[in-house]
Protein backbone atom coordinates (compact mmCIF):
# COMPACT_ATOMS: atom_id res chain seq x y z
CA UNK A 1 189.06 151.14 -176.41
CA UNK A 2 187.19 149.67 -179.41
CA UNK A 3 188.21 146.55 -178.52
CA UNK A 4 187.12 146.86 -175.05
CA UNK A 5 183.92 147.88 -176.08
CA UNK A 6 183.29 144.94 -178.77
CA UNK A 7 184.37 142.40 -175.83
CA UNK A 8 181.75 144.02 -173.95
CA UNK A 9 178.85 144.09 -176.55
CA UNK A 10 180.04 140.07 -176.96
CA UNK A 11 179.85 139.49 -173.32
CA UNK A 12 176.22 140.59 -173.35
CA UNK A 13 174.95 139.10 -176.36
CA UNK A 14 175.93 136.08 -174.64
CA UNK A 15 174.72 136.64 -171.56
CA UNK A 16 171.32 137.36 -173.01
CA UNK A 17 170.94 133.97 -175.12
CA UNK A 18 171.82 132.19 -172.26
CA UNK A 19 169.32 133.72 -170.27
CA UNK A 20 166.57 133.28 -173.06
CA UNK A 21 167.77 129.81 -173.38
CA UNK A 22 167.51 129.33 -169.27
CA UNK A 23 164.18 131.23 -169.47
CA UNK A 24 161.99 128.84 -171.91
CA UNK A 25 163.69 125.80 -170.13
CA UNK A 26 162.35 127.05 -166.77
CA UNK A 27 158.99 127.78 -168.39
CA UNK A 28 158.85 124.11 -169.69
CA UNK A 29 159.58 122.83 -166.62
CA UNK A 30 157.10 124.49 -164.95
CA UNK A 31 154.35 123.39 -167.94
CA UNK A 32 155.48 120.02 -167.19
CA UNK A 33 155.03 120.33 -163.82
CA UNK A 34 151.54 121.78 -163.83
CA UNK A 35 150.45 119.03 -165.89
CA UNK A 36 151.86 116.45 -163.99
CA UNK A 37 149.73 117.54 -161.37
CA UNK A 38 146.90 117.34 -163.42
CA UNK A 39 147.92 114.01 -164.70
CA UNK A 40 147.57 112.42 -161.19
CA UNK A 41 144.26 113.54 -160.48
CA UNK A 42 143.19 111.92 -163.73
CA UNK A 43 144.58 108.98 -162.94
CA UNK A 44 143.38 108.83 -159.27
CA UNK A 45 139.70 110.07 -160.04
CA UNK A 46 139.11 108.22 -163.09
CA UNK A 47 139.42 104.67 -163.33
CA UNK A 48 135.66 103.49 -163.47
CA UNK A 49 134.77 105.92 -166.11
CA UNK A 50 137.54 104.68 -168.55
CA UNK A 51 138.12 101.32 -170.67
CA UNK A 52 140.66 100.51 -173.37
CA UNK A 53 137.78 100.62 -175.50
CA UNK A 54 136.25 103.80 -174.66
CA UNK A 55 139.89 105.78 -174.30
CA UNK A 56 139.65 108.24 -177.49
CA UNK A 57 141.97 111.90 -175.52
CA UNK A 58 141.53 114.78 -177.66
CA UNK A 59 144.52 116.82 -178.95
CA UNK A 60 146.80 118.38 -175.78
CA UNK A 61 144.66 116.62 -173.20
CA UNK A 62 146.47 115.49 -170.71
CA UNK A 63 146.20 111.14 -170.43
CA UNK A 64 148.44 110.05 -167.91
CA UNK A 65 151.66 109.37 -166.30
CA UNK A 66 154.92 107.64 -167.62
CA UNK A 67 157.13 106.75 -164.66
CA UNK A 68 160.54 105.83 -164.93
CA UNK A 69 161.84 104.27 -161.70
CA UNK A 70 165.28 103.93 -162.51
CA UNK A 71 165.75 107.31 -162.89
CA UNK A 72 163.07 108.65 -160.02
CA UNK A 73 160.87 110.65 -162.84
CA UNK A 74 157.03 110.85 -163.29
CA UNK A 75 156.19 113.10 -166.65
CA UNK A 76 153.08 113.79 -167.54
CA UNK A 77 151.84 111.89 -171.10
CA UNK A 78 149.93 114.54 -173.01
CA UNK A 79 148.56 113.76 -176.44
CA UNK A 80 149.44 115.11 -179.57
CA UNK A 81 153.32 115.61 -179.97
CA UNK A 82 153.50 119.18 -181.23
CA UNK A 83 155.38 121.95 -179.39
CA UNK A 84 152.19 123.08 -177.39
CA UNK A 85 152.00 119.40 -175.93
CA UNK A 86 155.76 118.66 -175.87
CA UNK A 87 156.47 121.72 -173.79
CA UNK A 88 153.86 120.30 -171.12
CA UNK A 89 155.30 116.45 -170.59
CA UNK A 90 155.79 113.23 -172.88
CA UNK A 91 153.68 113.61 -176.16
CA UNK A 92 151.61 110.42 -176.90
CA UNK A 93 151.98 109.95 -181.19
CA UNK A 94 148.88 110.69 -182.60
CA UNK A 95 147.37 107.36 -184.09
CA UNK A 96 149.40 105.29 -181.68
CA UNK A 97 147.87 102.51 -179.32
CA UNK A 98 147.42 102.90 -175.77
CA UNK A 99 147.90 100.02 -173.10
CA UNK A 100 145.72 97.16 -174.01
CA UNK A 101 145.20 97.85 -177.00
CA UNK A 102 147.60 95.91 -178.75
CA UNK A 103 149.61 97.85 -181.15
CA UNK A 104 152.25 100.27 -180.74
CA UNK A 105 152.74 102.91 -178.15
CA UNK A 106 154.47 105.94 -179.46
CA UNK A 107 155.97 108.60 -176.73
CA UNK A 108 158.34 111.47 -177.52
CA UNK A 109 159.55 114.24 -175.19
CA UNK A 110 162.82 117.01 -175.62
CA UNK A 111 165.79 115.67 -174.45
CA UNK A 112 166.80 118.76 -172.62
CA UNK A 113 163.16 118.90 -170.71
CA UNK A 114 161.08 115.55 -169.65
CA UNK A 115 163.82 113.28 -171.00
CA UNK A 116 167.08 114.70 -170.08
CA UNK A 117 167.53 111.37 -168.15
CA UNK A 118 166.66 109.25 -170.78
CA UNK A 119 170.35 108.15 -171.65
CA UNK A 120 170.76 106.64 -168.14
CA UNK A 121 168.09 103.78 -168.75
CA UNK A 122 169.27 100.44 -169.30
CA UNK A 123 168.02 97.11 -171.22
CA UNK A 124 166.35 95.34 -168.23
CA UNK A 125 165.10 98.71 -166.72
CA UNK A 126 160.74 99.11 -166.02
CA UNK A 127 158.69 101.59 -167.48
CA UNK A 128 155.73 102.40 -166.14
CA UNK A 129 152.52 103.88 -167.80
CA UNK A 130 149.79 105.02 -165.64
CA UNK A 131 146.15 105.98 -166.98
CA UNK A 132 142.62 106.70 -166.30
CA UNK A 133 141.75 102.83 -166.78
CA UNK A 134 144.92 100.99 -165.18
CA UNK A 135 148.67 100.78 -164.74
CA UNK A 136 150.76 99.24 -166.96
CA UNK A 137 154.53 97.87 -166.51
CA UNK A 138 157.09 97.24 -169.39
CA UNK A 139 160.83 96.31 -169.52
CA UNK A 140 163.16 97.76 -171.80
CA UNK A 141 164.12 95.40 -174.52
CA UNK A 142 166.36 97.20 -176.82
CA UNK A 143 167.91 100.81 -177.75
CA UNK A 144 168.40 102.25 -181.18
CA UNK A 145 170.19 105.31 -182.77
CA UNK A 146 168.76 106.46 -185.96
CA UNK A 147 168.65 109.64 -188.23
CA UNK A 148 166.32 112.51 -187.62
CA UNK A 149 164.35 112.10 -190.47
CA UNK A 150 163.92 108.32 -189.61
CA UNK A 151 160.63 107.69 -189.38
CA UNK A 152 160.63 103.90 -189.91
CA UNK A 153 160.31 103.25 -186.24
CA UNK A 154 156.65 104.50 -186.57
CA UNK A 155 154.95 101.39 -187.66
CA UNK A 156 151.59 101.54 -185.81
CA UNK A 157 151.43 98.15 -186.22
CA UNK A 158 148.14 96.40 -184.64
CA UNK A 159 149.77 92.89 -183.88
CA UNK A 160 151.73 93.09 -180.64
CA UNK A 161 151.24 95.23 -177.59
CA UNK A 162 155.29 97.69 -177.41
CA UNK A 163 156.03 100.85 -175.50
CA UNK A 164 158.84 103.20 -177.57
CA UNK A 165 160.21 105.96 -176.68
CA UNK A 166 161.79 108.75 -178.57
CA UNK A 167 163.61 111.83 -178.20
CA UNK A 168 166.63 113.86 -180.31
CA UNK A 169 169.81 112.67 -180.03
CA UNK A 170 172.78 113.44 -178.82
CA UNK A 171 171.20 114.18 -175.74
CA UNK A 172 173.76 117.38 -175.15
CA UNK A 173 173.86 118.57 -178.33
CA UNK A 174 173.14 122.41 -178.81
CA UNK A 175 170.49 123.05 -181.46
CA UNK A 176 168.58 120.73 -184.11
CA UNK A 177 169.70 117.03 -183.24
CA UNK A 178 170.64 114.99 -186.00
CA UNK A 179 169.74 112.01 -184.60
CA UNK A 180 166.52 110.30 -182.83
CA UNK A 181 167.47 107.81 -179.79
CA UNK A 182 164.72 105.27 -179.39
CA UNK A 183 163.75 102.87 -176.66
CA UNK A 184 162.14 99.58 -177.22
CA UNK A 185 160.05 97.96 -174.17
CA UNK A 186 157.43 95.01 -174.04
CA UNK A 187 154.82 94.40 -171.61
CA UNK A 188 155.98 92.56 -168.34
């Protein structure tokens, strides 16, 4: 009988974390959604009232679109890359370039949200960045693996125009990745 009763009390501690677990994914997703709507009206609406030079988003504003065509997926870029603006789409690194602006492009996202398909790309695949003052198109040059606490792939160097992407790696690993998986692209 004990026994019984401890299988049970197991059976719904379980049940309950995965249904926490399932619940803030399904809130993200919806976040993400929202804001990709949003997204798309700022890029349809805005493109003579935005220049490269003039292009200065405020924290958890939402900037634009990142589409990956490979994989069919359009996520909202929102900048700032804390959990407020991670949980709505692809945060842009605070401090990092924007198209045309020649320097480094910084976007990270969760790997079980916006960039659960992230793994699929391949060297040779287009990236596509969408915002209020044009579209941009990159090809992916190069993939890395590197610690968690890696942060030498941050250079926000000024001298040549890249797009990377980063998210925690492995991509189906349960808790606090160890690892960071990073994607290289230049413009096309």
């Amino acid at each position: 009988m004990k026994s019984k009763l401890v299988g049970y009390l197991i059976l719904t501690v379980g049940i309950c974390f995965i249904g926490y677990a399932s619940w803030g994914i399904i809130q993200s997703n919806v976040k993400a959604n929202d804001t990709l709507e949003a997204a798309k009206k700022i890029v349809e609406e805005s493109p003579s009232k935005s220049s490269k030079d003039n292009f200065l988003p405020k924290q958890g504003e939402t900037v634009g679109i990142l589409k990956l065509p490979t994989i069919k997926a359009e996520l909202a870029i929102v900048e700032g890359t804390d959990p407020e603006e991670l949980e709505k789409g692809v945060g842009h690194y605070k401090g990092s370039y924007f198209p045309e602006q020649n320097g480094q492009i910084v976007l990270s996202g969760h790997r079980d949200t916006v960039f659960k398909q992230l793994g699929e790309l391949k060297l040779g695949d287009e990236l596509q960045v969408e915002i209020a003052y044009g579209k941009f198109s990159y090809k992916i040059i190069d993939t890395k693996i590197v610690d968690s606490d890696d942060t030498s792939i941050i250079t926000l160097q000024n001298e040549k125009e890249e797009l990377i992407l980063t998210t925690c790696y492995p991509f189906g690993y349960i808790g606090n990745a160890p690892q960071r998986y990073i994607i290289y692209a230049e413009k096309k």
